[in-house]
PDB file of N, CA and C in Angstrom:
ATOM      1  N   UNK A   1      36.467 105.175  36.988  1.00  0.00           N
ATOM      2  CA  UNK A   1      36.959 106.549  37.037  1.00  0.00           C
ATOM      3  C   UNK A   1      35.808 107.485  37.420  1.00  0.00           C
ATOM      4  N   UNK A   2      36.208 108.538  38.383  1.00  0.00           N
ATOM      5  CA  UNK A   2      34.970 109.012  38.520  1.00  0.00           C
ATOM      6  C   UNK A   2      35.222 110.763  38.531  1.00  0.00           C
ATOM      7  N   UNK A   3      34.666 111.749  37.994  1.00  0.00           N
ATOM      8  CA  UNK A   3      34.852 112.859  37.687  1.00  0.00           C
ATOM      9  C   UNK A   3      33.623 113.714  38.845  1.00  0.00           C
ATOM     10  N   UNK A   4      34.051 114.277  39.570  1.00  0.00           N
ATOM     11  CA  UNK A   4      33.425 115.649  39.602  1.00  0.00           C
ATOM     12  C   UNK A   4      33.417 117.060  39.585  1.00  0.00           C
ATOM     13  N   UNK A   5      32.820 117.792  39.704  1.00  0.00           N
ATOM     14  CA  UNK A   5      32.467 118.550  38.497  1.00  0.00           C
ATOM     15  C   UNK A   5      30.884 119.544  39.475  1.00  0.00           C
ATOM     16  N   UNK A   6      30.967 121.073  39.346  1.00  0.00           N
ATOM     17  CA  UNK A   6      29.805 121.711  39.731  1.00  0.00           C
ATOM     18  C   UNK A   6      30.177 122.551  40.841  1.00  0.00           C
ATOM     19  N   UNK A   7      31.491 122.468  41.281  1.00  0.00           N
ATOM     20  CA  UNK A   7      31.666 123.480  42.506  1.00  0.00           C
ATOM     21  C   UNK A   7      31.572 124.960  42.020  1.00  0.00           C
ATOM     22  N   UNK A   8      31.779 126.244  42.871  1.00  0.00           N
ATOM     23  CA  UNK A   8      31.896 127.476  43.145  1.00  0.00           C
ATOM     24  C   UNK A   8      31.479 128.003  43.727  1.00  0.00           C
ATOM     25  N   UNK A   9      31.426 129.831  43.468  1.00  0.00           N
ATOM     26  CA  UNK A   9      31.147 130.744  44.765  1.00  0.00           C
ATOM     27  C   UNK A   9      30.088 130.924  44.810  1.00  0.00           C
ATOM     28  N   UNK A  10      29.802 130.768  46.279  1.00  0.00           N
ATOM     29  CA  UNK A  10      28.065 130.860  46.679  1.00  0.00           C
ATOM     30  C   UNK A  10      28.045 131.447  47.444  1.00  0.00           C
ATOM     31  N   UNK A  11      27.305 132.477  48.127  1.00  0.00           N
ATOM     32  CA  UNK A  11      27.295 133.190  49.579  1.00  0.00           C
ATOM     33  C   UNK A  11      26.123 132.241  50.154  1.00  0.00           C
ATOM     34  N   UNK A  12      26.431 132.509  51.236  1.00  0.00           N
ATOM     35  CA  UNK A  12      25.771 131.843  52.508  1.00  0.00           C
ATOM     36  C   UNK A  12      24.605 132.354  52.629  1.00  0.00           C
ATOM     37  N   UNK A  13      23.856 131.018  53.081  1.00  0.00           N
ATOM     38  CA  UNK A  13      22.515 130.580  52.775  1.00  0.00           C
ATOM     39  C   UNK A  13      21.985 129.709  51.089  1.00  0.00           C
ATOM     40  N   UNK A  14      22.689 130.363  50.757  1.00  0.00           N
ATOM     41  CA  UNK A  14      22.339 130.240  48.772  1.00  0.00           C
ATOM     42  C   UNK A  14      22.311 128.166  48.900  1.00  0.00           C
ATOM     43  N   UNK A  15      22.516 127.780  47.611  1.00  0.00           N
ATOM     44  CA  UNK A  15      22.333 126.343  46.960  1.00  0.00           C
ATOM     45  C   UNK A  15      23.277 125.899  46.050  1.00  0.00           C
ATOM     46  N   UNK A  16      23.961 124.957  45.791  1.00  0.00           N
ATOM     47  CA  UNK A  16      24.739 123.855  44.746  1.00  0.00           C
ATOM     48  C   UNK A  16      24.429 123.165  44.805  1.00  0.00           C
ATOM     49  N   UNK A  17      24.497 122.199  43.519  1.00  0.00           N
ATOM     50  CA  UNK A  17      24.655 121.244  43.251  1.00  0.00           C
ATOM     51  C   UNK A  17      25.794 120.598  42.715  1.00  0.00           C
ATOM     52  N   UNK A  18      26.420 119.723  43.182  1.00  0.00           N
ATOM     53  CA  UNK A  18      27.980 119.131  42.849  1.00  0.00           C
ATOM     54  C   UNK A  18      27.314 117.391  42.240  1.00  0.00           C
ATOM     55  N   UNK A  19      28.059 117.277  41.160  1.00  0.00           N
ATOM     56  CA  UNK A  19      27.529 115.925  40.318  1.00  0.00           C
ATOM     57  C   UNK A  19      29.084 114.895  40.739  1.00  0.00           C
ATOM     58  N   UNK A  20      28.696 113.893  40.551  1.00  0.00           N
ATOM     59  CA  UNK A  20      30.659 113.447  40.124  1.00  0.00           C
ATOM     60  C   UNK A  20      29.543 111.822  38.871  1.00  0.00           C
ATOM     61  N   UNK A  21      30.443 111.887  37.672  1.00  0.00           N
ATOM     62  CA  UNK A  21      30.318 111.336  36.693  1.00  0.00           C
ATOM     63  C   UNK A  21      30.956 109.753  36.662  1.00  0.00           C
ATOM     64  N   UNK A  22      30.966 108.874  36.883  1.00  0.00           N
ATOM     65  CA  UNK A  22      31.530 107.632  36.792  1.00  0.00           C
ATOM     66  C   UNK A  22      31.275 106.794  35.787  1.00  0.00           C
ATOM     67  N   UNK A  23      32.556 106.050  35.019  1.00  0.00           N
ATOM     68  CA  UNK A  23      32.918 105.642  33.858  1.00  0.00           C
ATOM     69  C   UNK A  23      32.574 103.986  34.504  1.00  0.00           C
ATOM     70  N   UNK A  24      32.080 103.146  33.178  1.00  0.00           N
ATOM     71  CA  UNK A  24      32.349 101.702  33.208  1.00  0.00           C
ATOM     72  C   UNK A  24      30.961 101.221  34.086  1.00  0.00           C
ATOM     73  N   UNK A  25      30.621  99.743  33.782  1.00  0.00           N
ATOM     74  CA  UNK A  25      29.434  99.720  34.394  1.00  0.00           C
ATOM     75  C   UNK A  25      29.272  99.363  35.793  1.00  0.00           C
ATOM     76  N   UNK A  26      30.056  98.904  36.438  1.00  0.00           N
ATOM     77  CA  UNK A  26      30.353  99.067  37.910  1.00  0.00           C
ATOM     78  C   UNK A  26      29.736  99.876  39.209  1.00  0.00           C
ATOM     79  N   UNK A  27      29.554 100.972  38.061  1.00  0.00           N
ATOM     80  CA  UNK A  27      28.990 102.111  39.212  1.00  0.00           C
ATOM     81  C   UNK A  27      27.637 101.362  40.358  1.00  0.00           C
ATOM     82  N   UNK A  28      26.335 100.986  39.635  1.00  0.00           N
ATOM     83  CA  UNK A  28      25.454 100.373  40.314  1.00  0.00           C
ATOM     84  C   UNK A  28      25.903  99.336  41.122  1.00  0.00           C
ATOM     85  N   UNK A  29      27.025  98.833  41.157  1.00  0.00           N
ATOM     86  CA  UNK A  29      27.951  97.970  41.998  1.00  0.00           C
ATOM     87  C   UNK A  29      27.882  98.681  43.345  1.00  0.00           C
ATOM     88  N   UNK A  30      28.261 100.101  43.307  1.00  0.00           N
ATOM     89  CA  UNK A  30      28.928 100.577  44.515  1.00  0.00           C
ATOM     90  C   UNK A  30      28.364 101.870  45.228  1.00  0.00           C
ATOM     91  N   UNK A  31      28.391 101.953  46.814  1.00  0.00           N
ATOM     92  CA  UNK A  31      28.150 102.839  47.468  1.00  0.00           C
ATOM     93  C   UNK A  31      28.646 104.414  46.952  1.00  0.00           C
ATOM     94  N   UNK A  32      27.785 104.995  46.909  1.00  0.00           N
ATOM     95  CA  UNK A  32      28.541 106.359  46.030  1.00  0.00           C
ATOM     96  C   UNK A  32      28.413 106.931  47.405  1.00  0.00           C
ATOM     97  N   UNK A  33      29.797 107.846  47.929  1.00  0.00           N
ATOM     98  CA  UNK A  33      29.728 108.808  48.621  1.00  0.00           C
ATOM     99  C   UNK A  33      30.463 110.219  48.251  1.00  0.00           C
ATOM    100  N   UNK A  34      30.262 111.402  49.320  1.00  0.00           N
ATOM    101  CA  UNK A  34      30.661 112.649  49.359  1.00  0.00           C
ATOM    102  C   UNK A  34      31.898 112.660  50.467  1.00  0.00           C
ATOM    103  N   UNK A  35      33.068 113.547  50.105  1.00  0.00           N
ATOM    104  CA  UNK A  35      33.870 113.688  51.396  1.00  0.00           C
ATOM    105  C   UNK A  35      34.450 115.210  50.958  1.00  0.00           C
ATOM    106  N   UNK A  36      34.344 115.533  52.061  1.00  0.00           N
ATOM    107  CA  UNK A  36      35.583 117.216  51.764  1.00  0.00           C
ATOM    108  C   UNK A  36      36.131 117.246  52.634  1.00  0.00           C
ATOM    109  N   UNK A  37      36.916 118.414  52.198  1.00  0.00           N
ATOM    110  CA  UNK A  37      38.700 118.329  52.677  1.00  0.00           C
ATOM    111  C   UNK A  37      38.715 119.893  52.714  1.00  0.00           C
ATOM    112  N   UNK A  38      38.422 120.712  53.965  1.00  0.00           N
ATOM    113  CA  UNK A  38      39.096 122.261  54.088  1.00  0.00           C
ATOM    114  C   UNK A  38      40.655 122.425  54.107  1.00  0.00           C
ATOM    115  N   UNK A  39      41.291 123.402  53.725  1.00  0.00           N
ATOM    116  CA  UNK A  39      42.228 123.753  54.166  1.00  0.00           C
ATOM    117  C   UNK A  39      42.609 123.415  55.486  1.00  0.00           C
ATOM    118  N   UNK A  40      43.883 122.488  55.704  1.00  0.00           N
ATOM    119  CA  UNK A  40      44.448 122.405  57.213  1.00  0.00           C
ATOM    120  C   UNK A  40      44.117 121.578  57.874  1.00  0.00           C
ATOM    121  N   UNK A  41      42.202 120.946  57.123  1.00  0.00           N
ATOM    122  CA  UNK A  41      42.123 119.979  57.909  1.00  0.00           C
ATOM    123  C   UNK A  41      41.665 118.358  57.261  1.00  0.00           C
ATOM    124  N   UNK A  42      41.423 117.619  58.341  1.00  0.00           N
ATOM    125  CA  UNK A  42      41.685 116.274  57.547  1.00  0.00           C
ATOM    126  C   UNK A  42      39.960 115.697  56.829  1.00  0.00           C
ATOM    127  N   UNK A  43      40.003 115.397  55.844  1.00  0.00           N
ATOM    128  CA  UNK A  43      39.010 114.572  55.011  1.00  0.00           C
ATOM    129  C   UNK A  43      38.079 114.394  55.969  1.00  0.00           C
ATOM    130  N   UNK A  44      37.026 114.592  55.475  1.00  0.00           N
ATOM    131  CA  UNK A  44      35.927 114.318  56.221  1.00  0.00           C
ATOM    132  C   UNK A  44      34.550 113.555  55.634  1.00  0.00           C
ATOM    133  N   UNK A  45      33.513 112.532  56.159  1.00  0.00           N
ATOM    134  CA  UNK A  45      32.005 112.377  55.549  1.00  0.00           C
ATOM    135  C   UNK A  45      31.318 113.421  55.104  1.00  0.00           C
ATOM    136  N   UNK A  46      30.750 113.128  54.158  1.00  0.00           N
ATOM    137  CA  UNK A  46      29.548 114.175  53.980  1.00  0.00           C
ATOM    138  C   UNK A  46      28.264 113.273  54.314  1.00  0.00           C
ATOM    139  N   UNK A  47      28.429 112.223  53.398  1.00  0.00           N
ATOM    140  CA  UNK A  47      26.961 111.358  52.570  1.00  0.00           C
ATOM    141  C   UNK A  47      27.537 110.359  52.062  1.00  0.00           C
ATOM    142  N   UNK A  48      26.444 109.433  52.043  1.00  0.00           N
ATOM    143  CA  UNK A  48      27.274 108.012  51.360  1.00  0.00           C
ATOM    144  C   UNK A  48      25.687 107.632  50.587  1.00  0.00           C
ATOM    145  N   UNK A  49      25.250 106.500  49.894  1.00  0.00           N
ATOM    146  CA  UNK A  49      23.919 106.543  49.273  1.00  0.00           C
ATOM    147  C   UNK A  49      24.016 104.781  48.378  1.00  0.00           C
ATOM    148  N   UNK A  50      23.134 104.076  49.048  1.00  0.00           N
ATOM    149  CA  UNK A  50      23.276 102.789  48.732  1.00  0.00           C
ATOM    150  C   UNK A  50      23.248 102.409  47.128  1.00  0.00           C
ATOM    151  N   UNK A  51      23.343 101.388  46.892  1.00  0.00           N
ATOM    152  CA  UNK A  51      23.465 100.839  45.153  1.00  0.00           C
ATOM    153  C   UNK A  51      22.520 101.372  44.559  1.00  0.00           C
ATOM    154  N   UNK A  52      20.925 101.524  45.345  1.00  0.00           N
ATOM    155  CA  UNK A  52      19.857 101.232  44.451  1.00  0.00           C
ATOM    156  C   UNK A  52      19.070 102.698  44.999  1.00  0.00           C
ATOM    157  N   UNK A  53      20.323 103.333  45.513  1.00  0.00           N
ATOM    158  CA  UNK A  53      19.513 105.092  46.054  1.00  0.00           C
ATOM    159  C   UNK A  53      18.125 105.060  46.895  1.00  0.00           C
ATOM    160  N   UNK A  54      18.025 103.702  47.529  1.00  0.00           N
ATOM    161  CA  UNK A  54      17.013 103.995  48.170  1.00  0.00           C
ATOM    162  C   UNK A  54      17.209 104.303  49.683  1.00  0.00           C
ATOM    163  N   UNK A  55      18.563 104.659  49.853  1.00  0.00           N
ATOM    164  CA  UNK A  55      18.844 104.426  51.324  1.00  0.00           C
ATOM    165  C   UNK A  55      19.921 105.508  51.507  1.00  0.00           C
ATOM    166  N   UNK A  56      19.995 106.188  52.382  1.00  0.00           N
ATOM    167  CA  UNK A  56      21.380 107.293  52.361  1.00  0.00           C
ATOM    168  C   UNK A  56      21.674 107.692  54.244  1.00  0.00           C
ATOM    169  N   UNK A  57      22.830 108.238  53.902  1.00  0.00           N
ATOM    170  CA  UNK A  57      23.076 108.604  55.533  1.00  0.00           C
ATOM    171  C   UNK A  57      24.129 109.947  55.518  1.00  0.00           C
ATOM    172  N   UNK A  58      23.874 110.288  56.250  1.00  0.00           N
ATOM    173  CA  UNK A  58      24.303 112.058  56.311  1.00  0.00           C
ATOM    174  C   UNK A  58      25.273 112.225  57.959  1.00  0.00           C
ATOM    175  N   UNK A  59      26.156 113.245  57.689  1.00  0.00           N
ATOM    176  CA  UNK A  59      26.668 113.797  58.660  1.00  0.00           C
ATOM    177  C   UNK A  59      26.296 114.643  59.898  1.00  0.00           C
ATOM    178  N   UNK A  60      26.293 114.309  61.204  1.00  0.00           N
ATOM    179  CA  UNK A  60      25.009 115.476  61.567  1.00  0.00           C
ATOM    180  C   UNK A  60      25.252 116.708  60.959  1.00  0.00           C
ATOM    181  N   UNK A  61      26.671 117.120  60.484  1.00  0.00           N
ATOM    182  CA  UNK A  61      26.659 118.547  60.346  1.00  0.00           C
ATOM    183  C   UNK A  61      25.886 118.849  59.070  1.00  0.00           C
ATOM    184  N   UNK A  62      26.015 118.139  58.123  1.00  0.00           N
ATOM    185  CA  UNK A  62      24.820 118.284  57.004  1.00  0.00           C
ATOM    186  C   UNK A  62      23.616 118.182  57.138  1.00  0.00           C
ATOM    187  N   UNK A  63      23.129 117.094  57.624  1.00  0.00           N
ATOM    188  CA  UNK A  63      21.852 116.603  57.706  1.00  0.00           C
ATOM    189  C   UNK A  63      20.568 117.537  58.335  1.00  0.00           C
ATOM    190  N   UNK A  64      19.278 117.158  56.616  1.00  0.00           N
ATOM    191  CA  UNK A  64      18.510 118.285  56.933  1.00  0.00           C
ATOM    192  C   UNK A  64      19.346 119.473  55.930  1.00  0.00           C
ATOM    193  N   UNK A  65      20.165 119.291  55.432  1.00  0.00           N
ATOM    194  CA  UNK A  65      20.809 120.760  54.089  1.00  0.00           C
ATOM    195  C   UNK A  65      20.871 120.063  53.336  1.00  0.00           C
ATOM    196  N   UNK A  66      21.890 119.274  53.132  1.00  0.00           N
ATOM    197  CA  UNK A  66      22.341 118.356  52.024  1.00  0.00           C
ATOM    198  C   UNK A  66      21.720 116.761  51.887  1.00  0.00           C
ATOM    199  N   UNK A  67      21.608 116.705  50.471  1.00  0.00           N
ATOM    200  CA  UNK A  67      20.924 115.682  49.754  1.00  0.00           C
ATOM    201  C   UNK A  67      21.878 114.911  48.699  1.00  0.00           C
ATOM    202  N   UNK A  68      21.914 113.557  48.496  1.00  0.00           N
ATOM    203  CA  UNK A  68      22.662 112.997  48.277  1.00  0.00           C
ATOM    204  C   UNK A  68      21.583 112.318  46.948  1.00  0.00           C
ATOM    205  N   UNK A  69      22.030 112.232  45.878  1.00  0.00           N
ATOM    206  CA  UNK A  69      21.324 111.236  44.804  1.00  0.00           C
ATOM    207  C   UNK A  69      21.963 110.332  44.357  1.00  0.00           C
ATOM    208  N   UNK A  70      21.252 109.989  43.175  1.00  0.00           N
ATOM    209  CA  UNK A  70      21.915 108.963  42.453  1.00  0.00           C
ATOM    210  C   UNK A  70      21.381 108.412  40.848  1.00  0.00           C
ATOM    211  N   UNK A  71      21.935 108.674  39.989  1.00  0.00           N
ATOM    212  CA  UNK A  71      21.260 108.345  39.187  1.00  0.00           C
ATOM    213  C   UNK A  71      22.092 107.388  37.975  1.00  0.00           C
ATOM    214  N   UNK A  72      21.508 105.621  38.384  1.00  0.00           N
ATOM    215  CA  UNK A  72      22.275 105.042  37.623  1.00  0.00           C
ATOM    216  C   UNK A  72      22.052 104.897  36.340  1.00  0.00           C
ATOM    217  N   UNK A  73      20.662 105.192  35.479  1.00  0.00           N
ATOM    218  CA  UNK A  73      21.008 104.725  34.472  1.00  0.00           C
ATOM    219  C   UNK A  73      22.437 106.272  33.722  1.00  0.00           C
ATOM    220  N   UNK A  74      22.627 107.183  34.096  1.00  0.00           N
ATOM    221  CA  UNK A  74      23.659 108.176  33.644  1.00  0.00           C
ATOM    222  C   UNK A  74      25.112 107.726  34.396  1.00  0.00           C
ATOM    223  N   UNK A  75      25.000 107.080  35.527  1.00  0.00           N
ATOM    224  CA  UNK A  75      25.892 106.533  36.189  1.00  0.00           C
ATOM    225  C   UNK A  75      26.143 107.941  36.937  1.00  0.00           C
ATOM    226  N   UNK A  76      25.626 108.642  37.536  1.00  0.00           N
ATOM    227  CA  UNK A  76      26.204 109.827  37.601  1.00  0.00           C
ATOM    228  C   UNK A  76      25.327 109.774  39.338  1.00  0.00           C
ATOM    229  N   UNK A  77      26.069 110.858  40.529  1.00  0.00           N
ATOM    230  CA  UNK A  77      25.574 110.838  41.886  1.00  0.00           C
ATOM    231  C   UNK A  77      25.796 112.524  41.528  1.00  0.00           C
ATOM    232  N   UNK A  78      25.189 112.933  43.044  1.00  0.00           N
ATOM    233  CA  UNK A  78      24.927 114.351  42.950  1.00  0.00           C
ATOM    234  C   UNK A  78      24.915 114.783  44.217  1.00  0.00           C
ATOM    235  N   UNK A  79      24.855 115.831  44.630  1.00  0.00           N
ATOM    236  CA  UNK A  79      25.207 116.118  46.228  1.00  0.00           C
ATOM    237  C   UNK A  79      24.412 117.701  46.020  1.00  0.00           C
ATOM    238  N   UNK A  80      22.874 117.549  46.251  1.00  0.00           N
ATOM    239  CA  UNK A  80      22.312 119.052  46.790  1.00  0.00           C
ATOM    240  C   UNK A  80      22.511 119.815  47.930  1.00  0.00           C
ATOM    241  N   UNK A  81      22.882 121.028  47.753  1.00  0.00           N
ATOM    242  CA  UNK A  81      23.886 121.932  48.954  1.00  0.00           C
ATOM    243  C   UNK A  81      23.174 122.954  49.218  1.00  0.00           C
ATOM    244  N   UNK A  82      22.033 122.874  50.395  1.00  0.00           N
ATOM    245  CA  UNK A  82      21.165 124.048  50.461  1.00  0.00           C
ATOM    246  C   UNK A  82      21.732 124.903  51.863  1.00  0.00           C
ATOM    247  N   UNK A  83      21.354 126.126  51.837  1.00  0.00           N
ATOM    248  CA  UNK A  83      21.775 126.596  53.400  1.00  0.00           C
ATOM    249  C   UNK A  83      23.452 126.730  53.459  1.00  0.00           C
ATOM    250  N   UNK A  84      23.518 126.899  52.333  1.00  0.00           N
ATOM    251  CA  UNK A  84      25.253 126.523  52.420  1.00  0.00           C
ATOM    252  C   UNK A  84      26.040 127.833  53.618  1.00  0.00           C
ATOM    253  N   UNK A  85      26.778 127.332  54.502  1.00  0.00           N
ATOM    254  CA  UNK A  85      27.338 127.954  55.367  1.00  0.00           C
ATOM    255  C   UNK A  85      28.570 127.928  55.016  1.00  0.00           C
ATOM    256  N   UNK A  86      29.884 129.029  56.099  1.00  0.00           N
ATOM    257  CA  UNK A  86      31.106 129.547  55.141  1.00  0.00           C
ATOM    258  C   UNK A  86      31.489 128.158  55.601  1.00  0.00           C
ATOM    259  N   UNK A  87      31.134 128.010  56.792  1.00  0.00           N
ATOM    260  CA  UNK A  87      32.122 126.491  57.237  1.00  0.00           C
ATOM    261  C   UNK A  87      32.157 125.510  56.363  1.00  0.00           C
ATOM    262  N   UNK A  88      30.799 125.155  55.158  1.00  0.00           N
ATOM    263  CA  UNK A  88      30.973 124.458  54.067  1.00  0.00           C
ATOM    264  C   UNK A  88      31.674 124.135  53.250  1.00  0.00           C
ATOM    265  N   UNK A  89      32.768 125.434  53.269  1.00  0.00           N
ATOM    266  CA  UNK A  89      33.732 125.697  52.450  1.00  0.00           C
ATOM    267  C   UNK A  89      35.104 125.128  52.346  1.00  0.00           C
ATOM    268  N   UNK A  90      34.884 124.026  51.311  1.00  0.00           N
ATOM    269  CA  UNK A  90      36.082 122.733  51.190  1.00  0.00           C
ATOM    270  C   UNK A  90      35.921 122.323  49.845  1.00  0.00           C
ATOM    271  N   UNK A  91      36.645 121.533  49.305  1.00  0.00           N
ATOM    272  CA  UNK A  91      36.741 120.782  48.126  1.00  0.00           C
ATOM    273  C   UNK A  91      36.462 119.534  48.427  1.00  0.00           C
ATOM    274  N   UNK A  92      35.531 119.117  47.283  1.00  0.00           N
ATOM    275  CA  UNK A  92      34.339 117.953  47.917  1.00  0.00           C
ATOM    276  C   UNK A  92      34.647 117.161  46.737  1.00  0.00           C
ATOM    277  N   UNK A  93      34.915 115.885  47.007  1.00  0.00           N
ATOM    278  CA  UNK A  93      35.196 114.700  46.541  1.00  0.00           C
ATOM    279  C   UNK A  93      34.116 113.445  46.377  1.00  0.00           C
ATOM    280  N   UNK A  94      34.187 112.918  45.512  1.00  0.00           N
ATOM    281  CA  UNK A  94      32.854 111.584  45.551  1.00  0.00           C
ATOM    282  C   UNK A  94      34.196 110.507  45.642  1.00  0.00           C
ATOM    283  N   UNK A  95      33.254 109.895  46.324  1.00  0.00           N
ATOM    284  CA  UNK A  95      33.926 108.140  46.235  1.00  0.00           C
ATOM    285  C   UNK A  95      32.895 106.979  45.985  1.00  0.00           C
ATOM    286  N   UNK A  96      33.674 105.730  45.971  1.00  0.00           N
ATOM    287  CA  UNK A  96      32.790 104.788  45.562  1.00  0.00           C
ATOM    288  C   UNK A  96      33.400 103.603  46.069  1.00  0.00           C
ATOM    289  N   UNK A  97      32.751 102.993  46.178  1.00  0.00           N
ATOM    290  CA  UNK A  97      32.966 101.222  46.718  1.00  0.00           C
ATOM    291  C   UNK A  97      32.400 100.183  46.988  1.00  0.00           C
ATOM    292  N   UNK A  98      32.974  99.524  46.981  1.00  0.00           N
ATOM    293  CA  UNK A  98      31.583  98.139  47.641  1.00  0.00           C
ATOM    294  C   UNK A  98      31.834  98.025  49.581  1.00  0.00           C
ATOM    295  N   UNK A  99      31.337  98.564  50.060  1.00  0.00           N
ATOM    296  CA  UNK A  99      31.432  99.354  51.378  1.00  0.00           C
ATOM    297  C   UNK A  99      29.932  99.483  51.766  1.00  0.00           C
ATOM    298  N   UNK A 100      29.605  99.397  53.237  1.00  0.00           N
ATOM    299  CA  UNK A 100      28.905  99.733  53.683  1.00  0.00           C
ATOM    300  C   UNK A 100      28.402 101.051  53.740  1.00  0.00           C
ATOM    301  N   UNK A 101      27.236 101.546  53.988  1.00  0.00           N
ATOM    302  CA  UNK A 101      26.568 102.457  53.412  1.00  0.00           C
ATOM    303  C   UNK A 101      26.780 103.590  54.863  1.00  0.00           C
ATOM    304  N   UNK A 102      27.456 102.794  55.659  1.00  0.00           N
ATOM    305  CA  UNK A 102      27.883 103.647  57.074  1.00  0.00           C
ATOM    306  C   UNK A 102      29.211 103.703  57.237  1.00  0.00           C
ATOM    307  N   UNK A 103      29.844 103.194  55.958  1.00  0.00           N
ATOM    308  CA  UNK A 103      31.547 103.319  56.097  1.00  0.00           C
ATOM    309  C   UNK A 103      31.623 104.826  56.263  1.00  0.00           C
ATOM    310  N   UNK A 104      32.393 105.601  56.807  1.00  0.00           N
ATOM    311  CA  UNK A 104      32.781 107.055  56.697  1.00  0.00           C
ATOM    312  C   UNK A 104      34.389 107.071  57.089  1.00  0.00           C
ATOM    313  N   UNK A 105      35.015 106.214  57.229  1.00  0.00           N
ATOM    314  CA  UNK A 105      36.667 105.985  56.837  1.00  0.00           C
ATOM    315  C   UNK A 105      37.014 106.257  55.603  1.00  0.00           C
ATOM    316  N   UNK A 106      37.591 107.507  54.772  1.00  0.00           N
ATOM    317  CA  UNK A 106      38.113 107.584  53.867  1.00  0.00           C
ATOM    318  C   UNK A 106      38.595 106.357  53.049  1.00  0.00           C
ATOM    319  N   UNK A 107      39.619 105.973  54.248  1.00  0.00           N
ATOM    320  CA  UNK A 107      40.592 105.023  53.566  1.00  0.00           C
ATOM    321  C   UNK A 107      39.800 103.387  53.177  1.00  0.00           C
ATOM    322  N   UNK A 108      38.386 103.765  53.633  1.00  0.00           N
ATOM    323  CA  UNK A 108      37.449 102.371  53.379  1.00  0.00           C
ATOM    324  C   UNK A 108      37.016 102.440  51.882  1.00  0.00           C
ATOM    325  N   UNK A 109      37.177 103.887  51.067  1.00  0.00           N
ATOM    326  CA  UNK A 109      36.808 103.704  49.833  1.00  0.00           C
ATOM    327  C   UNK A 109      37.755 103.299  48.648  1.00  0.00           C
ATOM    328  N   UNK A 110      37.965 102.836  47.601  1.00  0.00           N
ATOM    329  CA  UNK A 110      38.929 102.747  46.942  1.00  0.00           C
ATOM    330  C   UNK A 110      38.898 103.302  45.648  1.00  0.00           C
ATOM    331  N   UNK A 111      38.049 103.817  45.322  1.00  0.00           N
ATOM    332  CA  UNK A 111      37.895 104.942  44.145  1.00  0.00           C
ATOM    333  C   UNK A 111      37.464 106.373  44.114  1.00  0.00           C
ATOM    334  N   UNK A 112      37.756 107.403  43.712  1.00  0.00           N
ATOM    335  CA  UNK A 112      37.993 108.894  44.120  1.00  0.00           C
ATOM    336  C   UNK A 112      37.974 109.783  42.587  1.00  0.00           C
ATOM    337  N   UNK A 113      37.172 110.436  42.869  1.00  0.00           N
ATOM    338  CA  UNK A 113      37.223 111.751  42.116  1.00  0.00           C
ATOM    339  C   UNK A 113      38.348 112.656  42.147  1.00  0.00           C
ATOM    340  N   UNK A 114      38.208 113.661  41.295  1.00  0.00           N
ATOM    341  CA  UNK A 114      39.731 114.477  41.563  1.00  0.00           C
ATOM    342  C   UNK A 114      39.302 115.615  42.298  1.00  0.00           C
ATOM    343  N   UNK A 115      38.142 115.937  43.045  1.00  0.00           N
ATOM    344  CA  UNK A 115      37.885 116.686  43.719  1.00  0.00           C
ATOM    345  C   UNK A 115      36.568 118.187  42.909  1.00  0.00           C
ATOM    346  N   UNK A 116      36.244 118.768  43.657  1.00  0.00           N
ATOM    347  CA  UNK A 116      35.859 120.134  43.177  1.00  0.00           C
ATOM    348  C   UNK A 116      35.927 121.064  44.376  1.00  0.00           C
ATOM    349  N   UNK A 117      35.700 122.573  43.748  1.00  0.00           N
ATOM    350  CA  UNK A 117      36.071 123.445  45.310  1.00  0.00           C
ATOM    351  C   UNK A 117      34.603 124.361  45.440  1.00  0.00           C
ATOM    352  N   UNK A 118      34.393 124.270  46.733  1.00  0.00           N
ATOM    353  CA  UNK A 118      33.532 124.890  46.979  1.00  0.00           C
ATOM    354  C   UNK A 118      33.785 125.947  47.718  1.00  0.00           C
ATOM    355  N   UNK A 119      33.404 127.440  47.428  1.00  0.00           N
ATOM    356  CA  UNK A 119      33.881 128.461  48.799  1.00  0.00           C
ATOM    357  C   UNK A 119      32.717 129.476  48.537  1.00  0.00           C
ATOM    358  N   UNK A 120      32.060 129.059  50.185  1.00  0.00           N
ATOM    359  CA  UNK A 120      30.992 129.669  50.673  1.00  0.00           C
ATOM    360  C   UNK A 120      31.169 131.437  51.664  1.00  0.00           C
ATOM    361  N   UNK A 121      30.528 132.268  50.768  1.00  0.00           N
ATOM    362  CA  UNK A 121      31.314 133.429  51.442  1.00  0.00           C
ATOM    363  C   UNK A 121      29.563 133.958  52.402  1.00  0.00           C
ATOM    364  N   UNK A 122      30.845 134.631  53.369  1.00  0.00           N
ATOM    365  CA  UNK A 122      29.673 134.953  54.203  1.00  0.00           C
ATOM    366  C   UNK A 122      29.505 136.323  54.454  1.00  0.00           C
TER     367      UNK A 122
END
């Protein structure tokens, strides 16, 4: 089960941090990633971040803003949101899986957060 948790209003340029919390010991099992979802449009990559956090991969549109962690002994991943732009502005989801660390197919993950919302004003 995985919870996240840390969204809100930020004006542009500003910083977040979005956590998502995962239950059971599994977690170090699996690729933790980021995905958001704007209004209207369809799910998208953010970040994905290997078992052992030593390895991560970014969207060009993030990459260079956003930072992806991981911290297993809390079981918990994290998604740093610097430079935040309005276009940022979506409800951002963690996932998890035993998936390649370059999967960015939604439908390649099989476990999901219930989301958080982020809205970046400009």
């Amino acid at each position: 089960q995985l919870q996240a948790s840390g969204g809100g209003l930020v004006q542009a340029g500003g910083s977040l941090r979005v956590s998502c919390a995962a239950s059971g010991r599994a977690f170090i099992s699996y690729t933790m990633a980021w995905f958001r979802q704007a209004p209207g449009k369809e799910r998208e990559f953010v970040a994905s971040i290997s078992r052992s956090g030593s390895t991560t991969y970014y969207a060009d549109s993030v990459k260079g803003r956003f930072t992806i962690s991981r911290d297993n002994a809390k079981n918990t991943a994290y998604l740093q949101m610097n430079s935040l732009k309005f276009e940022d502005t979506a409800v951002y989801y963690c996932a998890a899986g035993a998936v390649s660390l370059v999967a960015t197919t939604p439908a390649t993950y099989p476990y999901w957060g219930q989301g958080t919302q982020l809205t970046v004003s400009s």
